[in-house]
Protein backbone atom coordinates (compact mmCIF):
# COMPACT_ATOMS: atom_id res chain seq x y z
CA UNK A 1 -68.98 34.62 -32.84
CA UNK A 2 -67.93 34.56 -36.44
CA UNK A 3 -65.40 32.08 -38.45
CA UNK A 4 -61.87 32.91 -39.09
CA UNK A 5 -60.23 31.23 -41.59
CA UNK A 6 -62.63 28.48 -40.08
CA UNK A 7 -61.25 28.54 -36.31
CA UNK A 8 -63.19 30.51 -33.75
CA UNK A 9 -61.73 33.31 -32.38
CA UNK A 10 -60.91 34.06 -28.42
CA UNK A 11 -60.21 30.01 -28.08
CA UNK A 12 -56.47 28.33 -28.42
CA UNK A 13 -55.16 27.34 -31.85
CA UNK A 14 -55.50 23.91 -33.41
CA UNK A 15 -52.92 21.94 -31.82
CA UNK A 16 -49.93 20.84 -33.84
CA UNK A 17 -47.15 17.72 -32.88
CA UNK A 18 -44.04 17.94 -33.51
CA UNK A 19 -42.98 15.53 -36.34
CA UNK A 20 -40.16 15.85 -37.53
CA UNK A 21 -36.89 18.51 -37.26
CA UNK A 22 -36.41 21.11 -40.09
CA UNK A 23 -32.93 21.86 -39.63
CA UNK A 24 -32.33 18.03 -39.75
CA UNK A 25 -34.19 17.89 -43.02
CA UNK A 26 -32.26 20.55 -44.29
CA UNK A 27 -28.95 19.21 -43.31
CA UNK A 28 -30.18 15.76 -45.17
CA UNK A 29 -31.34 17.27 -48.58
CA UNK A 30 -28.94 19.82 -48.66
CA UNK A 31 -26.10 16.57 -48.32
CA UNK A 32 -28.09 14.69 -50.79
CA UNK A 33 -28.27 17.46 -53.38
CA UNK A 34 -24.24 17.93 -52.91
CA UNK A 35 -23.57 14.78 -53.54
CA UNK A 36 -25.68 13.76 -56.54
CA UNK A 37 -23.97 17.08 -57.97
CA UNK A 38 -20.73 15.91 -57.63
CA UNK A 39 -21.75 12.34 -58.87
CA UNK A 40 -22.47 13.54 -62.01
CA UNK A 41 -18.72 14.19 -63.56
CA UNK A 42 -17.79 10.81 -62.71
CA UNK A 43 -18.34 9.67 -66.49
CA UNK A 44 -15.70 12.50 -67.14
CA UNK A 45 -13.45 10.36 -64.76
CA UNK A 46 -11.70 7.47 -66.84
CA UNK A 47 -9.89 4.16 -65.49
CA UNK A 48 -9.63 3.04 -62.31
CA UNK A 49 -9.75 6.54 -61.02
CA UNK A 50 -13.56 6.81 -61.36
CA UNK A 51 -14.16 3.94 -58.62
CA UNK A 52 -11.70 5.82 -56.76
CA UNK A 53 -13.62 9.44 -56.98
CA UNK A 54 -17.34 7.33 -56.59
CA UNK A 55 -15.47 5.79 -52.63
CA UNK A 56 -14.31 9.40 -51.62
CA UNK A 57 -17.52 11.48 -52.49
CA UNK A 58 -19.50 8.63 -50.98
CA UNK A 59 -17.38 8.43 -48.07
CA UNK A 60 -16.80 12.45 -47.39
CA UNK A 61 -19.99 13.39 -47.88
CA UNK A 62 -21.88 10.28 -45.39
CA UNK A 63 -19.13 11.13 -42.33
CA UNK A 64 -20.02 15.02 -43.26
CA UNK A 65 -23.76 14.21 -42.88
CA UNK A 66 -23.52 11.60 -39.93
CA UNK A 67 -21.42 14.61 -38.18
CA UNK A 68 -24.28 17.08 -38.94
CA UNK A 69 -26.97 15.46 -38.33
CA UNK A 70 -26.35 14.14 -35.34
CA UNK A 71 -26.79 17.12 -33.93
CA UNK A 72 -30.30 17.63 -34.18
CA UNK A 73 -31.31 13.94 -33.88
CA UNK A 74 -33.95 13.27 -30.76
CA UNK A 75 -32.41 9.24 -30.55
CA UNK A 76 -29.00 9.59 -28.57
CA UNK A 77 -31.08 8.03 -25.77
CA UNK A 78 -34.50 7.04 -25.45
CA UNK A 79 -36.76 4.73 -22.74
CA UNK A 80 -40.37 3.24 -23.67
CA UNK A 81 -43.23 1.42 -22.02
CA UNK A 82 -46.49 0.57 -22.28
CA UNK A 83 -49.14 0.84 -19.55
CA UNK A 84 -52.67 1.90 -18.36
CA UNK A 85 -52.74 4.98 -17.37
CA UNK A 86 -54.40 8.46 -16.69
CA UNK A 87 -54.78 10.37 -19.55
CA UNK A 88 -56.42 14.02 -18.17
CA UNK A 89 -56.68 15.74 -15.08
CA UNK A 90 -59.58 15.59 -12.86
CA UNK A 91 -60.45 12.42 -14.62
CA UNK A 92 -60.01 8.39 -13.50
CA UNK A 93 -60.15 7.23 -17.01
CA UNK A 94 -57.63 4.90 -18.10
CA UNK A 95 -56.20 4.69 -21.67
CA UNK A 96 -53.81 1.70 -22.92
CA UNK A 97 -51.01 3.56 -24.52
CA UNK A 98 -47.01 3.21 -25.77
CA UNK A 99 -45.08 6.05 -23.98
CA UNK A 100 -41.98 7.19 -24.90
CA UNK A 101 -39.27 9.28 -24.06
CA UNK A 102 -36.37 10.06 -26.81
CA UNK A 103 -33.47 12.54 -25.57
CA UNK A 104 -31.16 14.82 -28.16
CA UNK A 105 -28.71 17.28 -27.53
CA UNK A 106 -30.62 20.14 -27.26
CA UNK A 107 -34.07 18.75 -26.37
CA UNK A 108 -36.29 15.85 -25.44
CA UNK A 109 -38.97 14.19 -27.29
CA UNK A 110 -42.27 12.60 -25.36
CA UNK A 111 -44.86 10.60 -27.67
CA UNK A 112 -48.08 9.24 -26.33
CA UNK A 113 -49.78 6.56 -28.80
CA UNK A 114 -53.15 5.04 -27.74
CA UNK A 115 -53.78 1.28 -28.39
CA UNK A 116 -56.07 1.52 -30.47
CA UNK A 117 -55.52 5.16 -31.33
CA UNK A 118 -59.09 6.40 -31.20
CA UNK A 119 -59.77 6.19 -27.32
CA UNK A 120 -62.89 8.18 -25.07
CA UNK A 121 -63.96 9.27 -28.40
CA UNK A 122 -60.11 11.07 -29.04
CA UNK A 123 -57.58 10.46 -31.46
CA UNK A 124 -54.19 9.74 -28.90
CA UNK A 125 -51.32 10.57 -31.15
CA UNK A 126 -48.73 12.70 -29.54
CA UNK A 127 -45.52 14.05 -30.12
CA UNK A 128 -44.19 17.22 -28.32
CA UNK A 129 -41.12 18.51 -28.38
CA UNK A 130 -39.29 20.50 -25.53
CA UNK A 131 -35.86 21.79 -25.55
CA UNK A 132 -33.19 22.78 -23.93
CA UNK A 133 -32.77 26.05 -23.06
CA UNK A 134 -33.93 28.89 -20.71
CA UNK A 135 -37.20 29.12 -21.52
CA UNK A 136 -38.33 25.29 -20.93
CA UNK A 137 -40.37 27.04 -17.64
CA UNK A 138 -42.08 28.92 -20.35
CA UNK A 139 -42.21 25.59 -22.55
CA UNK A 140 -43.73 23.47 -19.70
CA UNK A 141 -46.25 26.47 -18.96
CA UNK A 142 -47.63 26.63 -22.42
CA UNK A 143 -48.00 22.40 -22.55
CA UNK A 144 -50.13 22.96 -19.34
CA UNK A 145 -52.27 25.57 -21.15
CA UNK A 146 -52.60 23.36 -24.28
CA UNK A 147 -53.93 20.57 -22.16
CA UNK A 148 -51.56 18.08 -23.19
CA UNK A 149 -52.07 14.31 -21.49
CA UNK A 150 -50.68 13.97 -18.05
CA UNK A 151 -48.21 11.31 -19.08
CA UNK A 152 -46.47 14.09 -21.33
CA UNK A 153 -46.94 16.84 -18.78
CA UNK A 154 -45.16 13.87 -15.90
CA UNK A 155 -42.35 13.61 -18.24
CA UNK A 156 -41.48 16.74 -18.73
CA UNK A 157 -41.97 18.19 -15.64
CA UNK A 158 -38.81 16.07 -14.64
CA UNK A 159 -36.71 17.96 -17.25
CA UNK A 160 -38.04 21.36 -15.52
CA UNK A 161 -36.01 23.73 -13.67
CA UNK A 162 -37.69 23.62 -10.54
CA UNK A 163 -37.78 19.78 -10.84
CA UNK A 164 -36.12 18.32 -7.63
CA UNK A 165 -34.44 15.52 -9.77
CA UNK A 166 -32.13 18.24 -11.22
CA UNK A 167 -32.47 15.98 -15.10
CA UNK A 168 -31.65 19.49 -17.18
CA UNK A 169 -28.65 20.60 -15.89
CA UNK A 170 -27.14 17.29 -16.65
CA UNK A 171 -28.57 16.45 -20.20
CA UNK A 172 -28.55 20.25 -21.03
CA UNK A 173 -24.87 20.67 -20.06
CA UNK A 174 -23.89 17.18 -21.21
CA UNK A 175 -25.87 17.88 -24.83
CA UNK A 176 -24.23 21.13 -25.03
CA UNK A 177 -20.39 19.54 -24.65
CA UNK A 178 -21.29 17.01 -26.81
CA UNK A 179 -22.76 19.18 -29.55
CA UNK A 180 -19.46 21.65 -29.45
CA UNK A 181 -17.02 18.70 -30.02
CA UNK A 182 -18.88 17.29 -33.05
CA UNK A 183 -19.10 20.61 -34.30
CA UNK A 184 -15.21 20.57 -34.04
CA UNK A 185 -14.79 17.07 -35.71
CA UNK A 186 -16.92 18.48 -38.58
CA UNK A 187 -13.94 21.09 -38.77
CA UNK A 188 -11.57 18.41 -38.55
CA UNK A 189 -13.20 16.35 -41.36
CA UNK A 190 -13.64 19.10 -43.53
CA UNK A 191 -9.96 20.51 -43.03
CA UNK A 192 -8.72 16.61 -43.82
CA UNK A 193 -10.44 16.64 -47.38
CA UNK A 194 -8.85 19.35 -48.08
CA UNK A 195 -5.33 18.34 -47.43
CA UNK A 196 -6.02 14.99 -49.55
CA UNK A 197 -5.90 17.48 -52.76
CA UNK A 198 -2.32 18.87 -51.63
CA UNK A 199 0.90 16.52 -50.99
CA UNK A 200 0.24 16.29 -47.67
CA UNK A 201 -1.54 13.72 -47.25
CA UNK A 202 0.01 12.57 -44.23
CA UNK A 203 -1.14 15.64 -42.43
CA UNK A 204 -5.15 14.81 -43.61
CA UNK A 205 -4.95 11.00 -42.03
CA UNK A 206 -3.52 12.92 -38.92
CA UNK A 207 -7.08 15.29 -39.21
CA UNK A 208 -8.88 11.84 -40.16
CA UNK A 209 -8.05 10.55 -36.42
CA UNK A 210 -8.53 14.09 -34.93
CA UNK A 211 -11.74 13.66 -36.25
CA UNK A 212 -12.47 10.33 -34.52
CA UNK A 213 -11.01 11.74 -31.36
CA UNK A 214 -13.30 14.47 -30.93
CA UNK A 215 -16.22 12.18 -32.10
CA UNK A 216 -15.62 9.13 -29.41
CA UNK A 217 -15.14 12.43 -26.99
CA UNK A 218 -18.56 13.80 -28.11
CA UNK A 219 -19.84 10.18 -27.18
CA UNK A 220 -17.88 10.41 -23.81
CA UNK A 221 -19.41 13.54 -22.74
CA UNK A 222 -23.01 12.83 -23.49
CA UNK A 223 -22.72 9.34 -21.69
CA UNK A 224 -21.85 10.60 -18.75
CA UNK A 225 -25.68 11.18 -17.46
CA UNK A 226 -25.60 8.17 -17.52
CA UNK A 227 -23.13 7.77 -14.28
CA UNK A 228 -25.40 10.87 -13.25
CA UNK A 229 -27.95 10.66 -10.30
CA UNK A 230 -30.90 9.25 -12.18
CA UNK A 231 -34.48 10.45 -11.47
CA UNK A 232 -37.35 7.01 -11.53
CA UNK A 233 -40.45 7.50 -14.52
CA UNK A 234 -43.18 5.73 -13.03
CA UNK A 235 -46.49 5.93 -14.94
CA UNK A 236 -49.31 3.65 -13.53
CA UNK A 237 -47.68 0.69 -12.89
CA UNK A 238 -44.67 0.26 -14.71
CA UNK A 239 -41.56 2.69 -15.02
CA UNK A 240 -39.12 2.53 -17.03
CA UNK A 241 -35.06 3.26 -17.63
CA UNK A 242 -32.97 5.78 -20.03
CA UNK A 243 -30.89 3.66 -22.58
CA UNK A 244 -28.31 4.49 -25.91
CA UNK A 245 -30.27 4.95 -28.63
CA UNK A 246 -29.50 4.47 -32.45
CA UNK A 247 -27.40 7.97 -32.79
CA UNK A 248 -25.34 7.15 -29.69
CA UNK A 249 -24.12 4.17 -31.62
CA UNK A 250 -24.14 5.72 -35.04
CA UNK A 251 -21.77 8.02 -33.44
CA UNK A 252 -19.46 5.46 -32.37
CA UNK A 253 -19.72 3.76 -35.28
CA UNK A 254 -18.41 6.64 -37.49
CA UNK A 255 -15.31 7.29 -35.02
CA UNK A 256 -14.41 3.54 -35.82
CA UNK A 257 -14.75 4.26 -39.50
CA UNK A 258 -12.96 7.35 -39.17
CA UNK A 259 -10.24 5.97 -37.13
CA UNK A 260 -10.01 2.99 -39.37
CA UNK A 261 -9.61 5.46 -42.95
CA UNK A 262 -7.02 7.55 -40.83
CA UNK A 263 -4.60 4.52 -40.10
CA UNK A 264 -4.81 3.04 -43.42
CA UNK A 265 -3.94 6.49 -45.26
CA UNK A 266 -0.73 6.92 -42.65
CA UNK A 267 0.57 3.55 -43.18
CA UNK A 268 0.01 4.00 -46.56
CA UNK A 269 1.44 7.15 -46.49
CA UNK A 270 5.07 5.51 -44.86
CA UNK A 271 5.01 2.30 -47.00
CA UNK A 272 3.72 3.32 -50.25
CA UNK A 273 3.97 6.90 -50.67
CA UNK A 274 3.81 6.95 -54.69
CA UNK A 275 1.01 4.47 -54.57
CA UNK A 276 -1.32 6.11 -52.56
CA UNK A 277 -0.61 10.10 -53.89
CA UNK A 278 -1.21 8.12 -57.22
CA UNK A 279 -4.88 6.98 -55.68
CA UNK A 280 -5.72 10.47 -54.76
CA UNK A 281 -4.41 12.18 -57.99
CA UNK A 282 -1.84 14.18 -56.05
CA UNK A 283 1.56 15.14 -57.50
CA UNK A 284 0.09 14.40 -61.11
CA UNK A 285 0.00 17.44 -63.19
CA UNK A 286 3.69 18.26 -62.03
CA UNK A 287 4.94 15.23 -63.43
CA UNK A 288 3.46 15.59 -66.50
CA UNK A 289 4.29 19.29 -66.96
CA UNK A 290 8.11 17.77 -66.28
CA UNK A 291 7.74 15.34 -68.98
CA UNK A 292 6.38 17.82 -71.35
CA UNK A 293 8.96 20.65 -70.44
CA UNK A 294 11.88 17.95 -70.83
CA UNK A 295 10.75 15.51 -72.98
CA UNK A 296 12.47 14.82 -76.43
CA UNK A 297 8.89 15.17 -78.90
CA UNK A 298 8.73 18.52 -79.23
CA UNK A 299 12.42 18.44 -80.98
CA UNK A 300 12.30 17.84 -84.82
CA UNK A 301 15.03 15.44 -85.52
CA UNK A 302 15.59 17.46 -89.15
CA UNK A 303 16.85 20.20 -87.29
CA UNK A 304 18.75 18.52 -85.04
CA UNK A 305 20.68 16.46 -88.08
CA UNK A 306 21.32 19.74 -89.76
CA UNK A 307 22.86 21.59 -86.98
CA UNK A 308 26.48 22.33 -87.48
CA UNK A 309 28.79 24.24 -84.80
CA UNK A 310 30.19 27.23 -85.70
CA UNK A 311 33.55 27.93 -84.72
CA UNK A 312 33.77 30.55 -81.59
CA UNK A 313 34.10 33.79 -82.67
CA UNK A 314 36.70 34.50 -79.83
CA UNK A 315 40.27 33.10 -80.43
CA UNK A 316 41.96 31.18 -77.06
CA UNK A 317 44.31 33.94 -75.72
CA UNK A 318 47.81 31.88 -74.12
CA UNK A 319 49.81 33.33 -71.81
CA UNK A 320 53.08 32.70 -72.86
CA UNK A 321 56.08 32.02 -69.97
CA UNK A 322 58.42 34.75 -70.11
């Protein structure tokens, strides 16, 4: 047999982890790149108003991205241990590793990392990715071709369809709920940043709680596997739990912080109303287009000392009494 762009032919491809999601590195540089292009005209900005422009792109564009991004994060829940265990079939070698299982919306995440790394003469560095969707048969099929480690192939054979724990159709359904209302709060937020350029800017801290809503709901829905019948991991001799991971409470946290900018800008709105369409530049240009229009500068005052009435052209016509 001959090389092929140095790999044999007739024998599986080089095998290749996942590392890390494109379409959440897409979401973050395409955020990024927004907002350092709308950070540049704040030297055009003068006064107070540019500290006010600097909050609102900072703070529109990070709930945007949070909103985004959390859907194709692997760290809404996760579970880790570290044991001895098994690490091929047909084989009673032991290997000390750190196992661990992250869970997203649409997928799960298993790692495998030897301690040390280099173990029975192998490099044990894993990171394989299986989602959700009809095809995970297909997805567990091809892991058993690749020869993955058995701890990985364990894992996700709970997550299978033919599983007896059932663990798909309650993170798949859950991550699916739970992806479709942040979706909606990323309507919501958008919608509510667009009403702070019009005077109505009691309607956008009405969309600024909407927002919230639907992301504490989002939250809501995907935390209910965990009041779900709950399957044990057991690898060698230690097993471990499914816990909230850091988007779970990233999530939350941005509800709060949404919640928190939509009450201030409706109280605002009923105590202050001038103040705060003042803060977001609405209502401006009309005033000044008012002052212009009506405003005494444009009048020469030589003219206006110079004028003299004419008498009406038209006499006063009297009706006599007969």
């Amino acid at each position: 047999m001959t090389l092929f762009d140095n790999i044999y032919p007739f024998y599986h491809m080089r095998r290749t982890s996942f590392i890390f999601s494109g379409h959440l590195f897409t979401v973050i540089v395409c955020f990024v790149v927004l907002t350092l292009c709308l950070l540049l005209i704040l030297p055009g900005i003068r006064g107070k108003s540019r500290l006010l422009w600097l909050f609102r792109i900072l703070l529109s564009f990070y709930i945007s991205a949070v909103i985004v991004a959390l859907n194709f994060t692997n760290t809404w829940a996760e579970a880790r241990m570290m044991t001895n265990t098994t690490y091929k079939s047909f084989s009673n070698a032991l290997v000390n590793a750190d196992i661990g299982l992250h869970v997203g919306l649409y997928g799960i995440n298993v790692t495998l990392k030897g301690n040390p790394v280099v173990q029975l003469n192998e490099t044990i560095d894993y990171n394989e990715m299986f989602s959700w969707s009809d095809t995970i048969e297909q997805e567990y099929k091809e892991a058993l071709a690749k020869g993955l480690p058995n701890p990985i192939l364990y894992i996700a054979e709970k997550f299978t369809l033919s599983s007896p724990c059932g663990l798909i159709f309650h993170y798949r359904h859950s991550g699916q709920y739970a992806s479709a209302t942040l979706w909606t709060a990323f309507c919501c937020w958008m919608l509510a940043n667009i009403l702070l350029y019009m005077p109505v800017i009691l309607y956008a801290g009405y969309m600024m709680l909407a927002t919230a809503a639907f992301i504490f709901i989002s939250t809501a829905t995907f935390s209910s596997i965990m009041h779900a019948s709950q399957c044990v991991f057991s690898i060698g001799a230690v097993s471990f739990e499914i816990e909230y991971s850091f988007s779970f409470w990233l999530a939350l946290a941005t509800g709060v912080l949404c919640t928190v900018v939509g009450v201030l800008v409706v109280i605002m709105n009923f105590m202050v109303p001038e103040k705060i369409k003042e803060a977001f530049s609405v209502g401006v240009d009309s005033w000044e287009d008012e002052d212009v229009s009506y405003g005494q500068t444009h009048r020469n005052p030589a003219f206006i000392d110079d004028v003299t009435v004419s008498p009406c052209p038209f006499t006063e016509v009297t009706v006599e009494e007969v």
